[in-house]
N, C-alpha and C. Protein backbone atom coordinates (compact mmCIF):
# COMPACT_ATOMS: atom_id res chain seq x y z
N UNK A 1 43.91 7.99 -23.86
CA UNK A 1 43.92 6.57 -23.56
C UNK A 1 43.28 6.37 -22.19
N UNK A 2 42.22 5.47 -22.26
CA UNK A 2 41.38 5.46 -20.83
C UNK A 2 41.87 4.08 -20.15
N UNK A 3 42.57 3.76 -19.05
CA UNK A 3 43.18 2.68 -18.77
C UNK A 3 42.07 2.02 -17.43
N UNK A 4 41.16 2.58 -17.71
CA UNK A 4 40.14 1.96 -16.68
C UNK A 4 39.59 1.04 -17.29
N UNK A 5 39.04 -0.31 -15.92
CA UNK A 5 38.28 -1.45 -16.05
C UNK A 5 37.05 -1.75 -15.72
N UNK A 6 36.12 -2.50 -15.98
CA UNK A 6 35.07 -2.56 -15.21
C UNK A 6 35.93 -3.80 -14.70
N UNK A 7 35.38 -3.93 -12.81
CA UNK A 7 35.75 -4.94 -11.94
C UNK A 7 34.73 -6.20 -12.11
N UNK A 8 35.29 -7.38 -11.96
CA UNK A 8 33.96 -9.05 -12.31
C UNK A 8 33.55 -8.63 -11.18
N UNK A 9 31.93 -9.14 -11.20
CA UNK A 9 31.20 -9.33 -10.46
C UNK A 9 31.86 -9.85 -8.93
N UNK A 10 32.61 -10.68 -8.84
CA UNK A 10 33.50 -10.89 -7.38
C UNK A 10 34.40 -10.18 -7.08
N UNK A 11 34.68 -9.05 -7.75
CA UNK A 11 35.75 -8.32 -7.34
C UNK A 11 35.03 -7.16 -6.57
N UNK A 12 34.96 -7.28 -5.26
CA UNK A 12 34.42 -6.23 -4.67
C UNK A 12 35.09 -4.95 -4.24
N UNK A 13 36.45 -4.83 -4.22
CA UNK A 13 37.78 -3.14 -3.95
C UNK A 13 38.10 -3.42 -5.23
N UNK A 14 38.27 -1.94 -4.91
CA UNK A 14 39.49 -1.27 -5.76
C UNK A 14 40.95 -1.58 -4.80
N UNK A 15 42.01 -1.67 -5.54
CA UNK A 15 43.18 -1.79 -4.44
C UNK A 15 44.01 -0.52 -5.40
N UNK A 16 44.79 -0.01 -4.17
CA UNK A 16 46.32 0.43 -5.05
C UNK A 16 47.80 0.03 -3.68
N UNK A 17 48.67 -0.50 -4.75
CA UNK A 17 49.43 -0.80 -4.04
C UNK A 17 50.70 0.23 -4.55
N UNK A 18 51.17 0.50 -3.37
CA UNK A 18 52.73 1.71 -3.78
C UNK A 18 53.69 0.74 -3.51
N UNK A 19 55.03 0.66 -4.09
CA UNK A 19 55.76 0.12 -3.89
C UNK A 19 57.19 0.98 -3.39
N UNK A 20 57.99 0.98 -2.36
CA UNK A 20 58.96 2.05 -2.33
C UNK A 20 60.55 0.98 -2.37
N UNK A 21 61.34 1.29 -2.54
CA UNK A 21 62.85 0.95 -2.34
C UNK A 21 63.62 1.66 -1.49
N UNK A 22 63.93 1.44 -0.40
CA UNK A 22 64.70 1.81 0.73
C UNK A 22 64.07 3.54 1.11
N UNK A 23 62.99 3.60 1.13
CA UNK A 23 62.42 5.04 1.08
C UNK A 23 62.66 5.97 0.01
N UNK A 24 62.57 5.27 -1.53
CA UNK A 24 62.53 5.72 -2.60
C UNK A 24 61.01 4.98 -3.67
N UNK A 25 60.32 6.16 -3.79
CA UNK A 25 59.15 5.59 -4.88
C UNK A 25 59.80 4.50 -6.01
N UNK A 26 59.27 3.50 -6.16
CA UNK A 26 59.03 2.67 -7.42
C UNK A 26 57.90 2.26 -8.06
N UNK A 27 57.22 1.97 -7.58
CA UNK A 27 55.30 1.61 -8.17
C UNK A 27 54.69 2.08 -7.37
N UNK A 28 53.13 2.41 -8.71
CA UNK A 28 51.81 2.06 -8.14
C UNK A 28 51.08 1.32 -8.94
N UNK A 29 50.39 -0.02 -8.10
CA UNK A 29 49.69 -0.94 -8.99
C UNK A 29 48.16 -0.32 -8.55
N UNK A 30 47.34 -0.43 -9.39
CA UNK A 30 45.96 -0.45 -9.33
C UNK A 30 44.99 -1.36 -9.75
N UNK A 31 44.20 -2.36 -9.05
CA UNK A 31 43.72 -2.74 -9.58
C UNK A 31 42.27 -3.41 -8.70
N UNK A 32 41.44 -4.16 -9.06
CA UNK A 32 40.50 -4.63 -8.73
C UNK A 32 40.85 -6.12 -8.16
N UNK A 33 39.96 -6.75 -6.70
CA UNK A 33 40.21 -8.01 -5.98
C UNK A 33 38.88 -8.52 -5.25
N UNK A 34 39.12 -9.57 -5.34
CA UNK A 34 37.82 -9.92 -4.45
C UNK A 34 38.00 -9.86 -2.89
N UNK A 35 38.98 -9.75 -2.42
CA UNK A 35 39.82 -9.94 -1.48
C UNK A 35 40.76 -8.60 -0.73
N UNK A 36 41.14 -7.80 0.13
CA UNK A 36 42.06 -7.21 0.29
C UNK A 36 42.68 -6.67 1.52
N UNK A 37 43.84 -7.04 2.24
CA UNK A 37 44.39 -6.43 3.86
C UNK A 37 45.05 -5.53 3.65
N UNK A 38 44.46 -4.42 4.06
CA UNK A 38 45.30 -2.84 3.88
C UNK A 38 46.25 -2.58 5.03
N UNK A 39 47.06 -2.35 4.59
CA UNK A 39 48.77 -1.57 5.53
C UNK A 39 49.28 -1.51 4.49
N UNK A 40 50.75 -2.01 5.41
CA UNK A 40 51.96 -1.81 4.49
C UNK A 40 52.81 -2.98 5.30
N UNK A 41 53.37 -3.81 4.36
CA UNK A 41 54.80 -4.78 4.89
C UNK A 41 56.15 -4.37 4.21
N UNK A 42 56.99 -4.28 5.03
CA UNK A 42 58.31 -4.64 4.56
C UNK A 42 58.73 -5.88 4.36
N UNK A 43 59.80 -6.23 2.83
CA UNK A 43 60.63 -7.32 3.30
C UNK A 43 61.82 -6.48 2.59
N UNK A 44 62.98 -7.69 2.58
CA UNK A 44 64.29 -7.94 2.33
C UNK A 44 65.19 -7.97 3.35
N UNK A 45 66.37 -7.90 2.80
CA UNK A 45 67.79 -7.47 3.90
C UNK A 45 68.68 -6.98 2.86
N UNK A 46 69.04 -5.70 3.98
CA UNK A 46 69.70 -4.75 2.48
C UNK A 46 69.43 -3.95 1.97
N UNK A 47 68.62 -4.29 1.27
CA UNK A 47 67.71 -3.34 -0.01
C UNK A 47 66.68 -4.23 0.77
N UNK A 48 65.31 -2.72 1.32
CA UNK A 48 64.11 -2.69 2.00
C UNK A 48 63.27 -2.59 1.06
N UNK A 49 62.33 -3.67 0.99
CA UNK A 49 61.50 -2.35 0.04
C UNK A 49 60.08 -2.70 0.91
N UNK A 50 59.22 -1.65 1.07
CA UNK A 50 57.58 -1.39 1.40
C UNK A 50 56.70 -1.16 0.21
N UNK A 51 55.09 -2.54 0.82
CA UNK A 51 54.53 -2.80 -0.33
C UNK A 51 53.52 -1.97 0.57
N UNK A 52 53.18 -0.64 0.14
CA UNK A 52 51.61 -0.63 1.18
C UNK A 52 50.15 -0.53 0.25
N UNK A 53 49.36 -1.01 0.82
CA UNK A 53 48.08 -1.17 0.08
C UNK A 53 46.73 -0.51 1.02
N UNK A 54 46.37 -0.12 -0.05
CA UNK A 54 45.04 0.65 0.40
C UNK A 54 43.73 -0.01 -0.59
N UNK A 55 42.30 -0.39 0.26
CA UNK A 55 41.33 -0.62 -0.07
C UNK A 55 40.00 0.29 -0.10
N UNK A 56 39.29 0.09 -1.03
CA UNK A 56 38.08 0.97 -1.23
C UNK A 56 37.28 0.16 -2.19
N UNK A 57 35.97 0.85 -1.77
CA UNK A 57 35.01 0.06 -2.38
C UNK A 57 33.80 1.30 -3.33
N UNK A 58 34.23 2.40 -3.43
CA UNK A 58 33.46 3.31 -3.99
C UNK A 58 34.05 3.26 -5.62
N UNK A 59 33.41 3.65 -6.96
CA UNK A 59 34.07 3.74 -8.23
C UNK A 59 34.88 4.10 -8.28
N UNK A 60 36.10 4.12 -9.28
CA UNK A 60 37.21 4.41 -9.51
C UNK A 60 38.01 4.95 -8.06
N UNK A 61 37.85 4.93 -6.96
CA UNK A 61 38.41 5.33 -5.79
C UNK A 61 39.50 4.87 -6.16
N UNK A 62 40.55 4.22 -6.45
CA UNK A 62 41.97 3.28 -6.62
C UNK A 62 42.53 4.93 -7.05
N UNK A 63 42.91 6.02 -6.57
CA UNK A 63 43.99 6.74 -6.90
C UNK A 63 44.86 7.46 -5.85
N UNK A 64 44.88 6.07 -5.01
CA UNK A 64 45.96 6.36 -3.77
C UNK A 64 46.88 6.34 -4.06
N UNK A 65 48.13 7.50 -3.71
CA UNK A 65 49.59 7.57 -4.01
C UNK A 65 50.20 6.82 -3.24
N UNK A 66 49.85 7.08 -2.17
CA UNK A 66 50.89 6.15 -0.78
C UNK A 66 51.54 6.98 0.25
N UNK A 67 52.01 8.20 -0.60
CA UNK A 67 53.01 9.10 0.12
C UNK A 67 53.00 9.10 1.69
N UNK A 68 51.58 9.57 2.30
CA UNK A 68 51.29 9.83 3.54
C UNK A 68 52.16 8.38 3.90
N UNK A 69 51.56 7.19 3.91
CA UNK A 69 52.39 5.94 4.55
C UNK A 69 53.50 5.74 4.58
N UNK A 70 54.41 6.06 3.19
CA UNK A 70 55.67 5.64 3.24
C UNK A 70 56.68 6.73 3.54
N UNK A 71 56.20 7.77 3.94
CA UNK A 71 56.84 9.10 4.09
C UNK A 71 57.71 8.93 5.56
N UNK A 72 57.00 8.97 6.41
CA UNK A 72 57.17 9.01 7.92
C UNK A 72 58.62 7.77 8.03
N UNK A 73 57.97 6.76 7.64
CA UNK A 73 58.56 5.43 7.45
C UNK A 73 60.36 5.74 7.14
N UNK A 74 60.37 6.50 5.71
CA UNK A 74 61.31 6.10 5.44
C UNK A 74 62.55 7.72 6.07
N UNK A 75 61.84 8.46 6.58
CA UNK A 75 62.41 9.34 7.09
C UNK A 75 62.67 9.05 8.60
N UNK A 76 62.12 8.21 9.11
CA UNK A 76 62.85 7.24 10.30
C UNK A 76 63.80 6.63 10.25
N UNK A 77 63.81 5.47 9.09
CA UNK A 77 64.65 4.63 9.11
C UNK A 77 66.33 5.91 8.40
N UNK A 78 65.97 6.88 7.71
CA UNK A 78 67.03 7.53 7.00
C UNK A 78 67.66 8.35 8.44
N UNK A 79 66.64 8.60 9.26
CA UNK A 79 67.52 9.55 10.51
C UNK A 79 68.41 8.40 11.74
N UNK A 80 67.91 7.02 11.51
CA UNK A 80 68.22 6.26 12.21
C UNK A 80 69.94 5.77 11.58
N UNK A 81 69.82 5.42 10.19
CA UNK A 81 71.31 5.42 9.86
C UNK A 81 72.02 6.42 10.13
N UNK A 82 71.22 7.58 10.26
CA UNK A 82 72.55 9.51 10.52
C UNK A 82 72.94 8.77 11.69
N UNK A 83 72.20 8.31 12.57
CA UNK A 83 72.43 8.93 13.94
C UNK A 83 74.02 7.34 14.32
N UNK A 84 73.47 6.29 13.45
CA UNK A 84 74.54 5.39 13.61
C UNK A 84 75.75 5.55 12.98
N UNK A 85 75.81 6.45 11.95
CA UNK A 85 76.87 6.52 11.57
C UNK A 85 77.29 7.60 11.91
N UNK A 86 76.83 8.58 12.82
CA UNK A 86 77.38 9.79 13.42
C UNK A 86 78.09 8.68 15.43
N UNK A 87 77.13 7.52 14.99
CA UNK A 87 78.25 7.10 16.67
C UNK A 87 79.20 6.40 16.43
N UNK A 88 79.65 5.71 14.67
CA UNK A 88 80.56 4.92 14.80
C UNK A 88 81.65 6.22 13.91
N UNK A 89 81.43 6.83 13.99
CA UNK A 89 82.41 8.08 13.39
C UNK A 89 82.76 8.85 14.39
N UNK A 90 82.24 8.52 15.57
CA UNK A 90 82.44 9.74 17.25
C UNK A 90 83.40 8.62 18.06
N UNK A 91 83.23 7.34 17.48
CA UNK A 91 84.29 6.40 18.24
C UNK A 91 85.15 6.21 17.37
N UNK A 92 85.50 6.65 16.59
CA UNK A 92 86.47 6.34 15.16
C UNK A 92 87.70 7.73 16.00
């Protein structure tokens, strides 16, 4: 099954977007835009989740995982809860 597209004439990137949940994988979208701002945003409260997107403009280039971006990310925010719940357990 070949799940590739040709992109319209205005669609100039390829995009792929990863999606993570509190520094857990959930998606990758791929697709074609005329348009595209590459990073990564967080939203919510609570439950985090990071949308990061990567642009390219060479054929089929769209087979970015994400990993490298959301890696660092969520192994910060996971050492940052140790370290708070190792100070409200040292004043407990």
């Amino acid at each position: 099954m070949d799940l590739r597209r040709q992109c319209a004439a205005n669609e100039k990137f390829c995009i792929s977007t990863v999606t993570n949940l509190n520094g857990f994988f959930v998606t990758i979208d791929r697709d074609c835009a005329a348009f595209c701002k590459e990073g990564c945003e967080e939203h919510g409260y609570g439950l985090f989740y990071t949308q990061c997107t990567r642009c390219c403009n060479d054929p089929l280039c769209n087979d970015y995982d994400g990993a490298h971006y959301y890696r660092p990310k969520s192994s910060k925010r996971l050492a940052n809860w140790f370290l708070l719940g190792t100070a409200i357990f040292s004043i407990l």
